[in-house]
C-alpha atoms as a PDB file:
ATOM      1  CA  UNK A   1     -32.022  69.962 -74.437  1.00  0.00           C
ATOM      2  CA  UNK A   2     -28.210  70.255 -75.278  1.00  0.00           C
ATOM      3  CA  UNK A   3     -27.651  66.930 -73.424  1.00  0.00           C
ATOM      4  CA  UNK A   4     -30.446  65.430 -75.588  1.00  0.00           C
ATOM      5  CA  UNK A   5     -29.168  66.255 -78.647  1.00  0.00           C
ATOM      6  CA  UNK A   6     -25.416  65.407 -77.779  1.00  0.00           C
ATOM      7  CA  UNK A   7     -26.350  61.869 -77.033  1.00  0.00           C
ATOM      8  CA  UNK A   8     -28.623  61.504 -80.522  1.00  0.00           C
ATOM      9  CA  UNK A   9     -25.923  62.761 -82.163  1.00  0.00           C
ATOM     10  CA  UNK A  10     -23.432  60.302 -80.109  1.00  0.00           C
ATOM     11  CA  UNK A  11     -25.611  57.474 -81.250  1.00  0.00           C
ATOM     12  CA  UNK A  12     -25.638  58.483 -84.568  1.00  0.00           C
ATOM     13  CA  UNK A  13     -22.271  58.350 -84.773  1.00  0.00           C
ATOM     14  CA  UNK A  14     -21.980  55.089 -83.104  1.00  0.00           C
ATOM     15  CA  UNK A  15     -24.630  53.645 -85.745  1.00  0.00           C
ATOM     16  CA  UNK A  16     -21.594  55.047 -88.563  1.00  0.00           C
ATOM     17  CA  UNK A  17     -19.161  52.636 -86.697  1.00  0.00           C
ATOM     18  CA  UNK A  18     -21.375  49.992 -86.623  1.00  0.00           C
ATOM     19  CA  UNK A  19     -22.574  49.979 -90.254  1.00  0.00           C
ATOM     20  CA  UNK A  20     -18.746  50.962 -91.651  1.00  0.00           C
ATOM     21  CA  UNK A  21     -17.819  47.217 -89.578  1.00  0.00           C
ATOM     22  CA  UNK A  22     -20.325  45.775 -91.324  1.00  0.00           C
ATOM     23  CA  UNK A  23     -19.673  47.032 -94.673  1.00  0.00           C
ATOM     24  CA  UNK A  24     -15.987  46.639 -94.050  1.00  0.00           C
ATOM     25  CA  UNK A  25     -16.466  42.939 -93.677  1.00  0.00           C
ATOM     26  CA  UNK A  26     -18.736  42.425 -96.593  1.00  0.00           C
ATOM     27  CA  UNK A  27     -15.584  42.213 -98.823  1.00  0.00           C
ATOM     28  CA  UNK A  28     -14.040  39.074 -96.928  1.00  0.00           C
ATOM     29  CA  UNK A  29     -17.539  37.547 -97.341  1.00  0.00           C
ATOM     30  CA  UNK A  30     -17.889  38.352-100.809  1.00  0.00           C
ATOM     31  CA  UNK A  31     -14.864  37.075-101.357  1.00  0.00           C
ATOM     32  CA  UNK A  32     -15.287  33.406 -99.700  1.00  0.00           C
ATOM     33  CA  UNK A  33     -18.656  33.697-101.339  1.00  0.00           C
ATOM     34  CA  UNK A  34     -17.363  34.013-104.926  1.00  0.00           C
ATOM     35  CA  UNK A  35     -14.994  31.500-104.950  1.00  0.00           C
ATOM     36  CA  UNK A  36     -18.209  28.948-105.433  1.00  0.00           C
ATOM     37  CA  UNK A  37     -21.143  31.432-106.441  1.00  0.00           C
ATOM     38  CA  UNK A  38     -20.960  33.077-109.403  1.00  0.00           C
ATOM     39  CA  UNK A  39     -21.091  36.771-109.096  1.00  0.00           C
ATOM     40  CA  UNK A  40     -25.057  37.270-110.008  1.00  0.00           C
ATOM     41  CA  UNK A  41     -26.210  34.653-108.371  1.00  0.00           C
ATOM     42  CA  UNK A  42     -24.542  35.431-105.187  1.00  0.00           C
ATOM     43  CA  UNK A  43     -25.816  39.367-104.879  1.00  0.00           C
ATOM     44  CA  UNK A  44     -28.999  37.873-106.329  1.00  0.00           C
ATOM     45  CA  UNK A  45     -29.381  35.412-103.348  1.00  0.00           C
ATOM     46  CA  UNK A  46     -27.764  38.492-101.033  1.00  0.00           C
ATOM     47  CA  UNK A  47     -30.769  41.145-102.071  1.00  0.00           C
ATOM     48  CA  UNK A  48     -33.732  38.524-101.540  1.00  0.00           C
ATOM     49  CA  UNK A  49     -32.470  36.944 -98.474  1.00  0.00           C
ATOM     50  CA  UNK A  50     -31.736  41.229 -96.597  1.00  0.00           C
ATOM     51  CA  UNK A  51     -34.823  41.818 -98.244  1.00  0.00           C
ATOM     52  CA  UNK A  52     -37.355  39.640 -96.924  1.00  0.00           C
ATOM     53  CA  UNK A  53     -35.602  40.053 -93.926  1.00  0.00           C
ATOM     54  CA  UNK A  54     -36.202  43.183 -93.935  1.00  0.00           C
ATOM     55  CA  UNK A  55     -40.045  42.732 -94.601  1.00  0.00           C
ATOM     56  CA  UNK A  56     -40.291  40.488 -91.509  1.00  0.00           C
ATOM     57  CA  UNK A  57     -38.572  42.830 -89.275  1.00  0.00           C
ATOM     58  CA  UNK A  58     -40.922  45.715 -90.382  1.00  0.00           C
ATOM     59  CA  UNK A  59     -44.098  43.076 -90.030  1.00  0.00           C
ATOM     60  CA  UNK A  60     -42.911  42.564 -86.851  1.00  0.00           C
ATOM     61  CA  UNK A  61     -42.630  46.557 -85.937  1.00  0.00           C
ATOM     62  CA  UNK A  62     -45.859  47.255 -87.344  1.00  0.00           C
ATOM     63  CA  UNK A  63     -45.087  49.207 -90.439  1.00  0.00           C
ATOM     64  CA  UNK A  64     -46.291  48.721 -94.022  1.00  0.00           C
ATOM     65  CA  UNK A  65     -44.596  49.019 -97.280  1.00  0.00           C
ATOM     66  CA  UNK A  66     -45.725  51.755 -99.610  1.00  0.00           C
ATOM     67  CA  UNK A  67     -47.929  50.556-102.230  1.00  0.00           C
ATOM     68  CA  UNK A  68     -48.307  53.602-104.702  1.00  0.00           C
ATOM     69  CA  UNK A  69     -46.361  53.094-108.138  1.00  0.00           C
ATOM     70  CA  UNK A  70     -44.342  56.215-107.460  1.00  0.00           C
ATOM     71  CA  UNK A  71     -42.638  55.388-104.986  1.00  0.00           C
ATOM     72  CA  UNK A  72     -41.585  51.625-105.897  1.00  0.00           C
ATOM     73  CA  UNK A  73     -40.250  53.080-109.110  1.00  0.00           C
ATOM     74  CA  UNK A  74     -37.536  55.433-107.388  1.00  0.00           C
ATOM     75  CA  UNK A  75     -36.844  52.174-104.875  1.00  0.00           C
ATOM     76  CA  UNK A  76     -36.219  50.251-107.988  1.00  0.00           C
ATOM     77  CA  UNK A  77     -33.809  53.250-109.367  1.00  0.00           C
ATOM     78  CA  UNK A  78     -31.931  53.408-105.508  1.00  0.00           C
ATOM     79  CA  UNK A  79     -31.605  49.627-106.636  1.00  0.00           C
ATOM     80  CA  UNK A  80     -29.660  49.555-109.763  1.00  0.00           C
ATOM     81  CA  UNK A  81     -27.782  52.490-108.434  1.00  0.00           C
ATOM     82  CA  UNK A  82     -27.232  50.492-104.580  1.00  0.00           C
ATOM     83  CA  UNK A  83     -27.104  47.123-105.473  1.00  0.00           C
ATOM     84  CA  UNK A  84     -27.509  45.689-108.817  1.00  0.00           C
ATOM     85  CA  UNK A  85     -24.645  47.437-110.582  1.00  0.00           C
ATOM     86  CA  UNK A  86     -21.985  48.485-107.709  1.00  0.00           C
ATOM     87  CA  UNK A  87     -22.547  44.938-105.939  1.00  0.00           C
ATOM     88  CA  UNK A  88     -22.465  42.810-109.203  1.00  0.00           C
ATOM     89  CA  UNK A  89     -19.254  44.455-110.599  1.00  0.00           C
ATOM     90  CA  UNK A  90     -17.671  44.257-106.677  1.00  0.00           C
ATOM     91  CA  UNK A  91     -18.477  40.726-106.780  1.00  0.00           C
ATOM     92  CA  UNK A  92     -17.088  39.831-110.334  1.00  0.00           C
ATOM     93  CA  UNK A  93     -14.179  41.999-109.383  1.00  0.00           C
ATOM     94  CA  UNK A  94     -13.080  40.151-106.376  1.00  0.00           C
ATOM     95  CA  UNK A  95     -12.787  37.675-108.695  1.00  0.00           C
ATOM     96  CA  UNK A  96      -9.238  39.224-109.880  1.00  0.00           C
ATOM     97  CA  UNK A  97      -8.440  41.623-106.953  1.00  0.00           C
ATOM     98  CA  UNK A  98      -7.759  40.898-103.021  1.00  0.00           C
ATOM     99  CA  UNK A  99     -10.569  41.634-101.028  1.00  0.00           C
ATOM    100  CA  UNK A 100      -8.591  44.508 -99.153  1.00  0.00           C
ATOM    101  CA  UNK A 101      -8.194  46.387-102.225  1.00  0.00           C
ATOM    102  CA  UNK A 102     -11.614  46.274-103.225  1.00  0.00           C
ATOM    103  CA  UNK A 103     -12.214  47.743 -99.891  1.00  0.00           C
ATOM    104  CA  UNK A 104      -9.332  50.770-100.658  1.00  0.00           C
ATOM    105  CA  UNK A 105     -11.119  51.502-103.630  1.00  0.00           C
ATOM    106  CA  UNK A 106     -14.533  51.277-102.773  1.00  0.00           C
ATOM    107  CA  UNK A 107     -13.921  53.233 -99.930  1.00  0.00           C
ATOM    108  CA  UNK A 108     -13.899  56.572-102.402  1.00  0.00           C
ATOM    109  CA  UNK A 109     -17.553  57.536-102.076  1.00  0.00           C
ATOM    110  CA  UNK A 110     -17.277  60.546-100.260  1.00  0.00           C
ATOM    111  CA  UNK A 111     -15.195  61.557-103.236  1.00  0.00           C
ATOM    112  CA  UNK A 112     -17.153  61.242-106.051  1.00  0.00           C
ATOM    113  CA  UNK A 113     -20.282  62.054-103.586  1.00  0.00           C
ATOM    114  CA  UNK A 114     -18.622  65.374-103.178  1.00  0.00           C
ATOM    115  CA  UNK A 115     -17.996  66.040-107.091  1.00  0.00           C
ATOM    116  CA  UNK A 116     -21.111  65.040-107.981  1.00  0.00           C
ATOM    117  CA  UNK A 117     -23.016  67.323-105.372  1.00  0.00           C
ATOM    118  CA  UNK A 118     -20.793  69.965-106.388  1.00  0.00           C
ATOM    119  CA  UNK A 119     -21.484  69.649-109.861  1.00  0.00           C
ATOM    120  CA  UNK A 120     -24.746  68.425-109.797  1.00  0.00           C
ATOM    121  CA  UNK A 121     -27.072  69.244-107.096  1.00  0.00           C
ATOM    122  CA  UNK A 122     -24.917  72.024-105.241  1.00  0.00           C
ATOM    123  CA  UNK A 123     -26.044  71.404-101.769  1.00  0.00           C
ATOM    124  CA  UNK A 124     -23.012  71.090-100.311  1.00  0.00           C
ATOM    125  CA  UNK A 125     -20.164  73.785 -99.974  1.00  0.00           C
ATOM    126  CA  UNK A 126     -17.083  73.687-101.719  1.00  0.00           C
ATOM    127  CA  UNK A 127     -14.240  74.747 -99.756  1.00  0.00           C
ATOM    128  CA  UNK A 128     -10.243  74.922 -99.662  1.00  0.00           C
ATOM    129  CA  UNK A 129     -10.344  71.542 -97.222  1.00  0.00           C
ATOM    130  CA  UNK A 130     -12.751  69.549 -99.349  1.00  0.00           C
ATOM    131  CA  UNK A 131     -10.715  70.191-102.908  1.00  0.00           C
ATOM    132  CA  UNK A 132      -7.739  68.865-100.925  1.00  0.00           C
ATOM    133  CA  UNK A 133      -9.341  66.175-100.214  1.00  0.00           C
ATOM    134  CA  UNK A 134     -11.012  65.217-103.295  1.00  0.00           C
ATOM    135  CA  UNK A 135      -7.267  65.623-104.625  1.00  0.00           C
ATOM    136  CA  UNK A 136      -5.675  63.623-102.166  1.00  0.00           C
ATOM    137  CA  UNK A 137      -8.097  60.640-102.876  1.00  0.00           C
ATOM    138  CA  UNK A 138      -7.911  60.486-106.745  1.00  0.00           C
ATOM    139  CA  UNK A 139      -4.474  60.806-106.147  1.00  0.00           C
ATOM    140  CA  UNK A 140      -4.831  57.751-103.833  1.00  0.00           C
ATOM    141  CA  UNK A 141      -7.027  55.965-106.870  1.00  0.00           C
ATOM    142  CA  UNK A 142      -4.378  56.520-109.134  1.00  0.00           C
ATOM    143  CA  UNK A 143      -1.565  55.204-107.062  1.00  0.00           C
ATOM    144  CA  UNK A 144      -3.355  52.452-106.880  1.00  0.00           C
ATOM    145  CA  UNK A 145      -5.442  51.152-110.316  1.00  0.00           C
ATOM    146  CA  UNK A 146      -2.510  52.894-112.378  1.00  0.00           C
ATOM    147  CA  UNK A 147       0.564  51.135-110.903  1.00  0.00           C
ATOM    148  CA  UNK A 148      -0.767  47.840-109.203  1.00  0.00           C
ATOM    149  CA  UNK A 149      -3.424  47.036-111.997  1.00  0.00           C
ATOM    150  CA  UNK A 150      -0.779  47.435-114.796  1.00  0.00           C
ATOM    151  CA  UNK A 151       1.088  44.488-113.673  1.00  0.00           C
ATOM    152  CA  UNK A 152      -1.733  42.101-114.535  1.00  0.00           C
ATOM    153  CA  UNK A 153      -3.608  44.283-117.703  1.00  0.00           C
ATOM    154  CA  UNK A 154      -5.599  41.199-118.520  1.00  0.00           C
ATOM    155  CA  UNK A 155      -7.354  41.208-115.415  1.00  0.00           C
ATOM    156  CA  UNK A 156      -6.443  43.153-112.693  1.00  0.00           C
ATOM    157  CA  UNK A 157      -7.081  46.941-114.611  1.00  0.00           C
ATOM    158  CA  UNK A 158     -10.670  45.693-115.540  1.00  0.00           C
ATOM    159  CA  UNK A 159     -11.365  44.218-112.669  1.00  0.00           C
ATOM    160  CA  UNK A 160      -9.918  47.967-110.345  1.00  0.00           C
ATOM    161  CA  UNK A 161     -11.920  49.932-112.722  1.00  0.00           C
ATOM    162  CA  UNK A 162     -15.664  47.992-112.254  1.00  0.00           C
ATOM    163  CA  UNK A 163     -14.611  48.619-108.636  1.00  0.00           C
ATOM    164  CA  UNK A 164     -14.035  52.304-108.986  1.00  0.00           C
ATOM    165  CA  UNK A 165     -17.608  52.262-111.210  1.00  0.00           C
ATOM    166  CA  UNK A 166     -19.595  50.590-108.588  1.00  0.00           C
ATOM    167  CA  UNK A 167     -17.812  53.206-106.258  1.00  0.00           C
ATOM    168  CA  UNK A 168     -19.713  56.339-108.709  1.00  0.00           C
ATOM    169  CA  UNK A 169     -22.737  54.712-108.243  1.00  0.00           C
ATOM    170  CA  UNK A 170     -22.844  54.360-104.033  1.00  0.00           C
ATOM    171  CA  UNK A 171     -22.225  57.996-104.596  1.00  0.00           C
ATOM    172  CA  UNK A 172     -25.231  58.400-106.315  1.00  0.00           C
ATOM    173  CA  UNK A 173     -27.091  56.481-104.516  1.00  0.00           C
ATOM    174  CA  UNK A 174     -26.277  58.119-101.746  1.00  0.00           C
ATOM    175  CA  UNK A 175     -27.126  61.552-103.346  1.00  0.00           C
ATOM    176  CA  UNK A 176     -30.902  59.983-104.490  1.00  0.00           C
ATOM    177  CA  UNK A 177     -31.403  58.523-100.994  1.00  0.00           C
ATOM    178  CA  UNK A 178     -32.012  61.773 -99.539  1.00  0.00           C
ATOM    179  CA  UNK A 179     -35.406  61.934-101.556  1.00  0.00           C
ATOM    180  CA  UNK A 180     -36.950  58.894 -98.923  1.00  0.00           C
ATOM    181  CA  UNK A 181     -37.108  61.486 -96.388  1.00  0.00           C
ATOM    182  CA  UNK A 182     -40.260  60.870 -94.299  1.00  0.00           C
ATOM    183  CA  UNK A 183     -40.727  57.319 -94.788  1.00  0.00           C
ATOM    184  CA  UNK A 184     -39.949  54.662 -92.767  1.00  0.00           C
ATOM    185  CA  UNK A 185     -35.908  54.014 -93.036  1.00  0.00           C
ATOM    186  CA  UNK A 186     -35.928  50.431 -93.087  1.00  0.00           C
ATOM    187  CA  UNK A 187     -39.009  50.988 -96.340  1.00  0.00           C
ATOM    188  CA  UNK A 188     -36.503  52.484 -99.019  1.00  0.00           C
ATOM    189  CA  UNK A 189     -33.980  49.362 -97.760  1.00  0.00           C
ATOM    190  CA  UNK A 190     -35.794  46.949 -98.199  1.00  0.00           C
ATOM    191  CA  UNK A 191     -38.078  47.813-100.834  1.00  0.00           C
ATOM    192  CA  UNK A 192     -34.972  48.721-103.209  1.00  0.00           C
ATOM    193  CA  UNK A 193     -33.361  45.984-101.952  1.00  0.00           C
ATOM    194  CA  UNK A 194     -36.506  43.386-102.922  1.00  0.00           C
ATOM    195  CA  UNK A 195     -36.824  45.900-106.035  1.00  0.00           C
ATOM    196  CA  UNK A 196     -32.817  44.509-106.788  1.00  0.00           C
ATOM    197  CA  UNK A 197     -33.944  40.942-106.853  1.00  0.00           C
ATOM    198  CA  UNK A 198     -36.557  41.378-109.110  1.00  0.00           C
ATOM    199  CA  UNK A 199     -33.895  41.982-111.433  1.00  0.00           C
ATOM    200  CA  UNK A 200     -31.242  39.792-110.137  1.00  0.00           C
ATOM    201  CA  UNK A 201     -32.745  36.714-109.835  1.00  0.00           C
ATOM    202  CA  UNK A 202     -33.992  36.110-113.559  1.00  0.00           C
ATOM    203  CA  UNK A 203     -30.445  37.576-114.690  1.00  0.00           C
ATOM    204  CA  UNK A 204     -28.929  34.579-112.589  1.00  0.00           C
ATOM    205  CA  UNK A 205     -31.188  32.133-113.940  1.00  0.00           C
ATOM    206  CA  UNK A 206     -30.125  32.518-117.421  1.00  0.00           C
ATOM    207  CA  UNK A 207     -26.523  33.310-117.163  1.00  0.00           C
ATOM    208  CA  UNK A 208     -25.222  31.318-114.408  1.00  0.00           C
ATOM    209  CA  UNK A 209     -27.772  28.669-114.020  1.00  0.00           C
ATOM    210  CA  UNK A 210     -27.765  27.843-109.940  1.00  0.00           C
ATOM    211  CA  UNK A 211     -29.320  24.516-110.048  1.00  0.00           C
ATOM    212  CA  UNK A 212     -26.219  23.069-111.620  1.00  0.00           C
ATOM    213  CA  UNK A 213     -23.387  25.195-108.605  1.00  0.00           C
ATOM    214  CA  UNK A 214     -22.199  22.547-105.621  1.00  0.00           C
ATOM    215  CA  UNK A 215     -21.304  25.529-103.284  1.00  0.00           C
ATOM    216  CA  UNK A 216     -18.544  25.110-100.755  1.00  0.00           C
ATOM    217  CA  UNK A 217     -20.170  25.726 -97.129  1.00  0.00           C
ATOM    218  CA  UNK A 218     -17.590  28.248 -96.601  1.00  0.00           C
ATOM    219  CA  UNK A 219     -19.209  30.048 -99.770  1.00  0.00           C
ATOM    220  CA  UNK A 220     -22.689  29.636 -98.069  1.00  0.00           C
ATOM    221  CA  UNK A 221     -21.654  30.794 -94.762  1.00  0.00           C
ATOM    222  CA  UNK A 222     -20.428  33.822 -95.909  1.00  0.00           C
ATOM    223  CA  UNK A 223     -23.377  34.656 -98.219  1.00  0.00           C
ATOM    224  CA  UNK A 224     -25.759  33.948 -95.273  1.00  0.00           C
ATOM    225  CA  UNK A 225     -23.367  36.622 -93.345  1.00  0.00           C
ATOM    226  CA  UNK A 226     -23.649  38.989 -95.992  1.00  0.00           C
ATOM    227  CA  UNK A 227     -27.226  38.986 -96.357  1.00  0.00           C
ATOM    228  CA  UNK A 228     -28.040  39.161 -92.657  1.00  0.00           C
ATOM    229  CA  UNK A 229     -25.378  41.477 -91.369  1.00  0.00           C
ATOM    230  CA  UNK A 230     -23.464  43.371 -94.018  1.00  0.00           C
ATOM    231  CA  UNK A 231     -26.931  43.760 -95.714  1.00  0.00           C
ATOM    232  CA  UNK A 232     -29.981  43.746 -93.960  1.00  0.00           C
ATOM    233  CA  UNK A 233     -28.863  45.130 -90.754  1.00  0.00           C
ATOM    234  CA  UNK A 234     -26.711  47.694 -92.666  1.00  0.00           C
ATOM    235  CA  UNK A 235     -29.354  48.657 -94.985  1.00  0.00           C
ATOM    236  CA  UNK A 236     -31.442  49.814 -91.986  1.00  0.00           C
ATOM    237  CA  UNK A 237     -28.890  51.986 -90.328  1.00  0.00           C
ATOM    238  CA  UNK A 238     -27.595  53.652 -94.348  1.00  0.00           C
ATOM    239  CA  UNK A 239     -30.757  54.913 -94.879  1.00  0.00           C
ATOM    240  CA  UNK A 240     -31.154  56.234 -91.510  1.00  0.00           C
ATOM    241  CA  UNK A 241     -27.952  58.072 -91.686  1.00  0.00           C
ATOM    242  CA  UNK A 242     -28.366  59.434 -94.764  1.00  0.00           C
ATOM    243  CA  UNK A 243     -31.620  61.626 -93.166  1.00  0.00           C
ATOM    244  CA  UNK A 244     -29.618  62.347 -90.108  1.00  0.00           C
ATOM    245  CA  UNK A 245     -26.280  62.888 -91.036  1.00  0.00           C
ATOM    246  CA  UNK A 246     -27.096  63.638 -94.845  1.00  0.00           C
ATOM    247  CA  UNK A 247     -25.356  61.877 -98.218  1.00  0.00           C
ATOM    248  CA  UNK A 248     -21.498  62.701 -97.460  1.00  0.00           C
ATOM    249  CA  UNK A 249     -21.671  62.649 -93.840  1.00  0.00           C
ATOM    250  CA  UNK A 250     -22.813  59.345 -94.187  1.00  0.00           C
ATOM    251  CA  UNK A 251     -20.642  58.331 -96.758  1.00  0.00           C
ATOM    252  CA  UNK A 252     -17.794  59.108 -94.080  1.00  0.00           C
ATOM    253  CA  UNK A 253     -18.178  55.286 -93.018  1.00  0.00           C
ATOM    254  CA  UNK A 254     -15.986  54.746 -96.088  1.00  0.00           C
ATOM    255  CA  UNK A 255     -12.618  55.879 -94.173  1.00  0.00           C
ATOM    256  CA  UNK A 256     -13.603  54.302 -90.919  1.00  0.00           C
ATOM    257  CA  UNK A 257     -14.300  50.515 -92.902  1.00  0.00           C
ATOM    258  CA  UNK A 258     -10.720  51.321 -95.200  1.00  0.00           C
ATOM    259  CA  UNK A 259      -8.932  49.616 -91.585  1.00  0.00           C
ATOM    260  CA  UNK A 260     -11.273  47.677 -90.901  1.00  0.00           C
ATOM    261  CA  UNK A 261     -11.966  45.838 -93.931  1.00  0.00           C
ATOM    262  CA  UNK A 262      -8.178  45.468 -95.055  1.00  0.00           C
ATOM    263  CA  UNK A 263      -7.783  44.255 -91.130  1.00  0.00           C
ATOM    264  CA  UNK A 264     -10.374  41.663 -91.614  1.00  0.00           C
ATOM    265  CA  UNK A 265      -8.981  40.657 -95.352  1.00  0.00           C
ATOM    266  CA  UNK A 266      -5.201  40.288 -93.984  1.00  0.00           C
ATOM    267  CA  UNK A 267      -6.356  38.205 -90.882  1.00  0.00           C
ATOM    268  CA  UNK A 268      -8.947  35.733 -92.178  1.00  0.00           C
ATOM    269  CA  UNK A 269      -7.798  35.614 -95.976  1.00  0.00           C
ATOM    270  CA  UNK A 270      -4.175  35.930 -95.186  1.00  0.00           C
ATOM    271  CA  UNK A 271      -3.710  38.684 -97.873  1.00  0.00           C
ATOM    272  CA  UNK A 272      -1.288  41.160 -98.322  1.00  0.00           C
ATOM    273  CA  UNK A 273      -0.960  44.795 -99.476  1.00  0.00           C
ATOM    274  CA  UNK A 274       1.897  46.013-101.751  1.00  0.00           C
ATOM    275  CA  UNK A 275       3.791  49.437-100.905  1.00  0.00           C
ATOM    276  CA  UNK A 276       1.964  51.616-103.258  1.00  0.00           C
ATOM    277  CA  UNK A 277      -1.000  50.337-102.369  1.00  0.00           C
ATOM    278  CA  UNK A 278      -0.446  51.177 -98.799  1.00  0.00           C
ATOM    279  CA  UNK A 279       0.710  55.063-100.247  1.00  0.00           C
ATOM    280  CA  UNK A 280      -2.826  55.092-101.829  1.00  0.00           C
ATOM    281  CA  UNK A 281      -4.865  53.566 -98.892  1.00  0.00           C
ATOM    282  CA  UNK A 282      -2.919  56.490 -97.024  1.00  0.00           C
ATOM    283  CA  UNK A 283      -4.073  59.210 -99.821  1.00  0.00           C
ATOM    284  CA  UNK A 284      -7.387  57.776 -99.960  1.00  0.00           C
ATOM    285  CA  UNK A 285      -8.175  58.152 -96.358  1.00  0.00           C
ATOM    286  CA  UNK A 286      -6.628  61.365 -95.968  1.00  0.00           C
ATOM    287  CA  UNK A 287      -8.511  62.955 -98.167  1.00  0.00           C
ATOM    288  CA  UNK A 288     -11.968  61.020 -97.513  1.00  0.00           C
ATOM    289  CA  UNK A 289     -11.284  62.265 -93.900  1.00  0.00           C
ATOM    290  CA  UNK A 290     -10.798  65.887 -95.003  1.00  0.00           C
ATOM    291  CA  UNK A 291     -13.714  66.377 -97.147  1.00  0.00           C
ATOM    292  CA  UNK A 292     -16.351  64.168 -94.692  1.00  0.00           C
ATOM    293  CA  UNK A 293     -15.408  65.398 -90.763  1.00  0.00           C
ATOM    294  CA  UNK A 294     -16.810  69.135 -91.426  1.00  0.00           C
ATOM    295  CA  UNK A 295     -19.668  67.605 -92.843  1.00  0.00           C
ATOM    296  CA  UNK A 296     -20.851  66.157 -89.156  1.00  0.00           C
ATOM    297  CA  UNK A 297     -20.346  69.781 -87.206  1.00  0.00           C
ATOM    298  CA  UNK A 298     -23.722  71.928 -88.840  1.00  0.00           C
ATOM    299  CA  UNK A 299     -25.889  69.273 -88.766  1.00  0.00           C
ATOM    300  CA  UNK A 300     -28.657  69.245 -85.973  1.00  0.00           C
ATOM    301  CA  UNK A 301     -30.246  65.078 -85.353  1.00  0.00           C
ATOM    302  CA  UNK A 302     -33.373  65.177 -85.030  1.00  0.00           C
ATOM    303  CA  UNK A 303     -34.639  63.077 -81.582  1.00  0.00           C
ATOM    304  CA  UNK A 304     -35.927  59.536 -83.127  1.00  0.00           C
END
């Protein structure tokens, strides 16, 4: 029985490597893909392609999408809170900012996850090692968006502090996910995820107007490797997580795709990293990593 359970939890664990590689390369992608897709446009495109996906993997697998109201309401809520805020204002962010520090400051979830379980729904324990970390990341944060951003006001603050907004609401998200217990995972990801382009899509329509783009194929390639991998597949293994290893374990991806994103960024976009953002990236992870490895110990996976 102890073996069992020490190889579910192994795979588990495996499955938070897996989806923080493919999180941690959705900034590169976003970042070829915005340089000829507008920001809406692209995450709309991004939501309906994962989603349908989605609906044909779970076709395929034999399991059917809820159909009471109820339910599609709080997948539209996971939605804005998932996708159609925190992935619109990443998108028209890495606009201004390098795709690695998007990735720095996105990677602060299990921070604000922590205050706002803390504060809000008080499931989780507050202890010496967790308030070091929470200051050691905002400390991180600030290192960052108040020296680096102030060199380029116009732009660059904005476009740090939409990041560090659409970083509250993954922790929210994360926080809400936990009520999709006892449904399929891959239901909640893609029905909040088709729930997202319902809204997307007419927003796009309006403001950017697609028919009139001529995107680069670089710009396509990357949004079809969004959708598919950083998306879709990830998607499926988030909301898994978040009933096995809970909201802030899960959120613990965030320090393992810090490297791996800003590796991906430096070698395929050629970008670079200034000294105090390298302090903060060191912060950040510290204290992501102090508040999120205690989380894994009490919990007990359940065989799947």
């Amino acid at each position: 029985m102890d073996n069992r359970q020490d190889t579910n939890i192994a795979v588990e664990l495996a499955l938070l490597v897996a989806l923080a590689t493919l999180w941690g390369g959705s900034y590169t992608f976003i970042k070829l893909g915005v340089a000829t897709i507008p920001p809406i446009t692209l995450i709309a495109a991004r939501t309906a392609i994962a989603g349908l996906l989605l609906l044909l993997v779970m076709w395929a697998r034999g399991v059917r999408m809820p159909r009471d109201g109820a339910t599609w309401q709080r997948f539209a809520f996971q939605a804005v809170l998932n996708s159609v805020i925190p992935w619109t204002l990443i998108a028209w962010g890495e606009r201004h900012v390098d795709a690695a520090l998007a990735t720095i400051l996105n990677s602060a979830a299990p921070i604000f996850t922590f205050l706002l379980t803390a504060m809000v729904t008080r499931h989780g324990a507050t202890t010496p090692r967790k308030l070091f970390g929470v200051v050691a990341g905002m400390a991180g944060i600030c290192l960052i968006v108040g020296v680096d951003a102030f060199r380029d006001i116009g732009s660059g603050l904005v476009a740090e502090a939409a990041i560090v907004a659409a970083t509250v609401c993954y922790a929210c998200a994360a926080i809400f996910g936990r009520s999709f217990k006892g449904l399929d995972p891959m239901a909640p990801a893609a029905g909040s995820l088709l729930a997202g382009s319902a809204v997307l899509i007419p927003a796009s329509l309006v403001v950017e107007q697609p028919w009139t783009l001529s995107p680069s194929l670089s710009s396509v390639m990357a949004l079809l490797a969004l959708a598919v991998l950083s998306t879709a597949a990830a998607f499926a293994i988030y909301f898994r997580l978040i009933q096995t290893l809970g909201s802030v374990g899960t959120t613990a991806q965030a320090y393992l795709r810090v490297p791996i994103g800003v590796a991906i960024s430096v070698a395929f976009l050629g970008e670079t990293l200034s000294r105090t953002a390298w302090i903060g990236l060191a912060c950040v992870v510290l204290g992501v990593t102090a508040m999120t490895i205690p989380a894994w110990r009490p919990v007990s996976v359940r065989p799947s």
